[in-house]
Protein backbone atom coordinates (compact mmCIF):
# COMPACT_ATOMS: atom_id res chain seq x y z
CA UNK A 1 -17.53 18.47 -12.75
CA UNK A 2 -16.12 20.57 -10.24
CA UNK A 3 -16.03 19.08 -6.31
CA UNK A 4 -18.72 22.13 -5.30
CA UNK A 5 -21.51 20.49 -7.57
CA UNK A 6 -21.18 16.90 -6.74
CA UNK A 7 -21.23 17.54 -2.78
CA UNK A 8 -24.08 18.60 -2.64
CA UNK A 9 -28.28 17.77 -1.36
CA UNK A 10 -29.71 16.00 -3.72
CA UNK A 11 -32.31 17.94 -5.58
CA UNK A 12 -35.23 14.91 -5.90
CA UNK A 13 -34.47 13.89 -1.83
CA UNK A 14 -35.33 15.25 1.16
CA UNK A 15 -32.23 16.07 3.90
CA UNK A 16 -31.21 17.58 6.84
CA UNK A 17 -27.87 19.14 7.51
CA UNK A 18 -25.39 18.40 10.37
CA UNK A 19 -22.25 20.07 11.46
CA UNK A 20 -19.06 18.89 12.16
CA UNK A 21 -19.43 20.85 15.33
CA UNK A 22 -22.38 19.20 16.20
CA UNK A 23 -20.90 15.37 15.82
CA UNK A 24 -17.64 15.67 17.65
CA UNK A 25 -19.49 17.70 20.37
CA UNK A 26 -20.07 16.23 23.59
CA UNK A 27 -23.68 15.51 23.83
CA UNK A 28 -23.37 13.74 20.24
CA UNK A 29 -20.51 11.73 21.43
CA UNK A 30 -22.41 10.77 24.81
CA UNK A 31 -26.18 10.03 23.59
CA UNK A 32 -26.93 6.38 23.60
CA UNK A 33 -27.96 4.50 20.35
CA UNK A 34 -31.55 4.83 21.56
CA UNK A 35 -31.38 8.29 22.02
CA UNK A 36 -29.56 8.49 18.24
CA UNK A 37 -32.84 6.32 16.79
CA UNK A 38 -35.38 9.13 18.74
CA UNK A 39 -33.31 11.87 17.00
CA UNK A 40 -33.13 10.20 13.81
CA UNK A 41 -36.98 9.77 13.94
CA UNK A 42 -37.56 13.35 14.70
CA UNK A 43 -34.90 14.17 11.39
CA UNK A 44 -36.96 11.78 9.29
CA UNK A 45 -40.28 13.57 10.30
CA UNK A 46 -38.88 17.18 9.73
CA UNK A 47 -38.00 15.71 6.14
CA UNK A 48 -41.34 14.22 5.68
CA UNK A 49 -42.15 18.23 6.51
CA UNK A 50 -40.13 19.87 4.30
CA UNK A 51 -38.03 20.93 6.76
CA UNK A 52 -40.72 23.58 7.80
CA UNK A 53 -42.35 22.31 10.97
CA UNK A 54 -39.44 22.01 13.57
CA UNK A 55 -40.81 22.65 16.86
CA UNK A 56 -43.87 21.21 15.93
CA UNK A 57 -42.71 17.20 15.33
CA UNK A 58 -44.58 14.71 16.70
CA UNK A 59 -43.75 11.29 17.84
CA UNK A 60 -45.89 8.50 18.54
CA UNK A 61 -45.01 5.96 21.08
CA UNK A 62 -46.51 3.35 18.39
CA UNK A 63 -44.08 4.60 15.27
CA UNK A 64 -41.36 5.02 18.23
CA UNK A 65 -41.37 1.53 18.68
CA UNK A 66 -41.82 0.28 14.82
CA UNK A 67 -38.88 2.48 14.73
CA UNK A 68 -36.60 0.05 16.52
CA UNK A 69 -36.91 1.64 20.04
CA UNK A 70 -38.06 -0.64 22.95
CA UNK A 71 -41.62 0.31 24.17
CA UNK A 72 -40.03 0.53 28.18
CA UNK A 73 -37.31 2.82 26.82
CA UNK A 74 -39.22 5.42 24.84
CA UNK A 75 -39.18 7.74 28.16
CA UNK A 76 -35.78 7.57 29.33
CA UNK A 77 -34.22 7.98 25.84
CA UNK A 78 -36.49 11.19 25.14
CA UNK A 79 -35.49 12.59 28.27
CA UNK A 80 -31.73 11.87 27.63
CA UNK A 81 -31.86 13.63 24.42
CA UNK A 82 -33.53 17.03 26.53
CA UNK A 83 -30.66 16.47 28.66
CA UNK A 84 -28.03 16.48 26.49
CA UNK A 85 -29.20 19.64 24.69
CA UNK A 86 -29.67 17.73 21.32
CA UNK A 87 -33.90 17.70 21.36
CA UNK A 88 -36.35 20.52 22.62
CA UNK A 89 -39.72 19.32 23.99
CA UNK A 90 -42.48 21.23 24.59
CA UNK A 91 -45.33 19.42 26.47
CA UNK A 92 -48.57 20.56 25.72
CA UNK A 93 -50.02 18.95 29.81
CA UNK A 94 -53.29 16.60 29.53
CA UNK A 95 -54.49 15.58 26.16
CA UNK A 96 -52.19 17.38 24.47
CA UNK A 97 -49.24 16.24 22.58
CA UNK A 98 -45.69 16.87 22.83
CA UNK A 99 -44.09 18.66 20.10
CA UNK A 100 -40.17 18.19 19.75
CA UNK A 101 -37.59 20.75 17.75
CA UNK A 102 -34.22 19.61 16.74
CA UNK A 103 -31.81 22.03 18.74
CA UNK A 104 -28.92 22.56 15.78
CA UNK A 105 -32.22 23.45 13.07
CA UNK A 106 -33.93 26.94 13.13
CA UNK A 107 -37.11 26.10 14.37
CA UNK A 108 -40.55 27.36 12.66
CA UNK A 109 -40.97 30.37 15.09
CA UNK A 110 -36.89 31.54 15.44
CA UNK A 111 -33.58 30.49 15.16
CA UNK A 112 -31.47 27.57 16.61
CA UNK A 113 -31.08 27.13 20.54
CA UNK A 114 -28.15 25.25 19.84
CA UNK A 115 -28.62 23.98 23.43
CA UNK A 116 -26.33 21.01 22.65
CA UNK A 117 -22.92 23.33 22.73
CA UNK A 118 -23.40 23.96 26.50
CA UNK A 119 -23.31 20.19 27.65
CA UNK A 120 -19.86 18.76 29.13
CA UNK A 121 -18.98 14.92 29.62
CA UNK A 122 -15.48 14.82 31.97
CA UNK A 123 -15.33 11.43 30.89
CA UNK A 124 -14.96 11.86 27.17
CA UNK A 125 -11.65 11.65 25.79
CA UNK A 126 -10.35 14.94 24.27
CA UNK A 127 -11.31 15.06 20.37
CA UNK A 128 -7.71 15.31 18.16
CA UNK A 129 -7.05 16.49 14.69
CA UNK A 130 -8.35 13.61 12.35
CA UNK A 131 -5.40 13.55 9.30
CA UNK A 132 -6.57 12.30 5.88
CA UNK A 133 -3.64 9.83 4.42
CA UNK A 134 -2.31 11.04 1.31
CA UNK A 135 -3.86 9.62 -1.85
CA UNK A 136 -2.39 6.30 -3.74
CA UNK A 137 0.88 8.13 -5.38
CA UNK A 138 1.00 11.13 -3.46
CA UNK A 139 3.12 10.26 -0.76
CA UNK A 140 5.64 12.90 0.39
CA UNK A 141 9.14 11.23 -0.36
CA UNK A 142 12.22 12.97 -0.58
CA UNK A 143 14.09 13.69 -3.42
CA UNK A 144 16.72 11.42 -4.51
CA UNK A 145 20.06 12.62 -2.45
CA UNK A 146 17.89 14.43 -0.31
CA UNK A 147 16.95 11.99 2.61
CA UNK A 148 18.14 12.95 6.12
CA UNK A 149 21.45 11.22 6.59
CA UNK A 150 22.55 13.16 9.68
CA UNK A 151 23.19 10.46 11.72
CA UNK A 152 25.28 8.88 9.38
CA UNK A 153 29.05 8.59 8.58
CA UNK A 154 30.58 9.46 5.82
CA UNK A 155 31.72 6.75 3.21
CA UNK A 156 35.42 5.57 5.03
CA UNK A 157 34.91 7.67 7.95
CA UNK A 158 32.91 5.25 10.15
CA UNK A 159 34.42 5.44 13.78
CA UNK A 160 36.78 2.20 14.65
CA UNK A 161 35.97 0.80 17.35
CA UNK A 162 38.23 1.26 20.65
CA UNK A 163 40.42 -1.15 22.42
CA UNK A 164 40.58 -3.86 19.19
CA UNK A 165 43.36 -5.92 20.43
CA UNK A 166 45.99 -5.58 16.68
CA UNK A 167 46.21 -8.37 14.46
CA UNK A 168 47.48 -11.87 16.23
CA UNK A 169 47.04 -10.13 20.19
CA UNK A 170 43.37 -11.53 20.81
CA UNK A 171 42.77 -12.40 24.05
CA UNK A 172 41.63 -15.53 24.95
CA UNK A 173 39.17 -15.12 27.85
CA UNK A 174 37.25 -18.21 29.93
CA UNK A 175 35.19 -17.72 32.49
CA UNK A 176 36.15 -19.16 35.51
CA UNK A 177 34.42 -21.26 38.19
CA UNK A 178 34.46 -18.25 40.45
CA UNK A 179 32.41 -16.11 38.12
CA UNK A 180 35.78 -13.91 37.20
CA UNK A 181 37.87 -13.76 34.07
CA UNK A 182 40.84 -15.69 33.40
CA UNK A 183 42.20 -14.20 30.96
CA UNK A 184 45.50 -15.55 28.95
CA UNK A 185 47.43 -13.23 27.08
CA UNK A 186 48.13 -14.80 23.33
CA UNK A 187 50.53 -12.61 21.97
CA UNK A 188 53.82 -14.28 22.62
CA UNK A 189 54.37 -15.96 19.09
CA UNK A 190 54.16 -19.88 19.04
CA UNK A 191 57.00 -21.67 19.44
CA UNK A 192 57.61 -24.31 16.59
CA UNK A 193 57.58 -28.22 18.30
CA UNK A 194 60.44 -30.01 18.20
CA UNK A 195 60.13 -33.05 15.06
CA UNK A 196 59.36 -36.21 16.42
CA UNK A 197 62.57 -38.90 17.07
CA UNK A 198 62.19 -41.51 13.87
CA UNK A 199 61.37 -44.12 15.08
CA UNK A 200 64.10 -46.87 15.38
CA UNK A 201 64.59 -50.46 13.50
CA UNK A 202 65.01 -53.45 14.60
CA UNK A 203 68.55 -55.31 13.09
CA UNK A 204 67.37 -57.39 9.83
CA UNK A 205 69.67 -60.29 9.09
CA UNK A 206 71.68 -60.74 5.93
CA UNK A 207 69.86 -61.92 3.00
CA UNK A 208 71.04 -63.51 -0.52
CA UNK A 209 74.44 -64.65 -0.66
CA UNK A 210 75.81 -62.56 2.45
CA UNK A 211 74.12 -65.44 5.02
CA UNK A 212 76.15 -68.59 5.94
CA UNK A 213 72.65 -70.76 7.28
CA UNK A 214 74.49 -73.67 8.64
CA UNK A 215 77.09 -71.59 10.57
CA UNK A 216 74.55 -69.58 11.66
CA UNK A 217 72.59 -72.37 13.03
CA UNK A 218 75.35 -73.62 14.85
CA UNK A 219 76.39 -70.62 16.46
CA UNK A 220 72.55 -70.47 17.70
CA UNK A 221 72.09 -73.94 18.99
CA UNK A 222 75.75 -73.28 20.99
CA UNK A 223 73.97 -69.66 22.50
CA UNK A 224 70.95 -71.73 23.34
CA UNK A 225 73.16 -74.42 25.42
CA UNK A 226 75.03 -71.85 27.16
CA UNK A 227 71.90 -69.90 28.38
CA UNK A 228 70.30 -73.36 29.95
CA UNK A 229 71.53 -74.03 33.48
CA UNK A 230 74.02 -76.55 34.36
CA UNK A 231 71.37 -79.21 35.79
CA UNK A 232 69.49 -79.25 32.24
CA UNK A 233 72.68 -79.62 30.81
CA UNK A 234 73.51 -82.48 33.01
CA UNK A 235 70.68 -84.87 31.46
């Protein structure tokens, strides 16, 4: 079944049409909710008509308020919709009672006033171009290869960056207390450090058959009497 069919009034239900026109317009986008529930009151009584009576709808203050609007509101709201070009009343005077016609609907003696395309509201922000998102799977990617790639290099031809100091020049820089740069230039190669001196050892005595103990002794105790001053030798 073709789009056309299914969007379209249902044949068993009563309706009334709006445009697109109409609900971005100014005086749609400024009535109050009370002033929506009087006009949707007025829509559900032209339906009720078969559509055929506009001009001529009635509304009670009673159904008004079984209709959600507040009994102390009924007056203002009407005349906001009058305002706003969206509701034409005709007041009959004493005993009589006021008729209403939906401005956007041809009415039962001509066509549609339309009086709601003439009202302005400074205040409103300007209406922009609603986009419908694509449906699930119908993105627009690009083709494989085909992506925009303008801002980027070409495979080995990404720009070096300047003033790289070559391999083993870095700079070492340290902030200094001052706020400046103290900067040390590197690139004079190492020089190698000098080995360390081994470190020396201390005479070991002769061991095994090489040591003569008792001469040895008695070379020491004759050291030991020499080094002691004459009045210790004395006792």
């Amino acid at each position: 079944m073709s789009g056309g069919k299914i969007n379209r009034p249902p044949k068993d239900r009563g309706w009334v049409w709006m445009t697109g026109e109409l609900l971005t317009s100014d005086a749609w986008r400024t009535a109050s909710g009370n002033t929506h529930r009087f006009i949707a009151f007025l829509a559900a009584e032209l339906i009720s008509k078969k559509g055929k009576q506009n001009g001529y709808l009635k509304a009670p203050y009673r159904q008004l308020v079984a209709f959600g609007i507040g009994a102390r509101f009924i007056a203002e709201h009407i005349r906001e919709a009058e305002r706003l070009g969206l509701v034409q009343c005709n007041r009959g005077g004493m005993r009589v009672a006021t008729t209403y016609a939906l401005t956007w609907l041809p009415t039962a003696d001509g066509p549609a006033t339309d009086a709601w395309r003439e009202y302005r509201n400074q205040e409103l922000q300007p209406m922009t171009k609603i986009r419908n998102l694509p449906a699930k799977g119908d993105a627009a990617l690009p083709a494989k290869g085909d992506a925009d790639g303008a801002n980027l290099p070409a495979k080995g031809d990404a720009d070096t960056p300047q003033n790289l100091p070559a391999k083993g020049d870095a700079l070492l820089k340290k902030s200094s207390y001052q706020g400046g740069d103290d900067t040390k230039d590197l690139s004079v190669a190492a020089q190698p450090a000098a080995p360390a001196a081994a470190p020396t050892r201390p005479a070991e005595l002769p061991t095994g058959d090489g040591l003569d103990l008792p001469a040895f002794l008695d070379r020491r105790r004759s050291d030991v009497a020499n080094e002691q001053p004459a009045s210790a030798r004395l006792q």
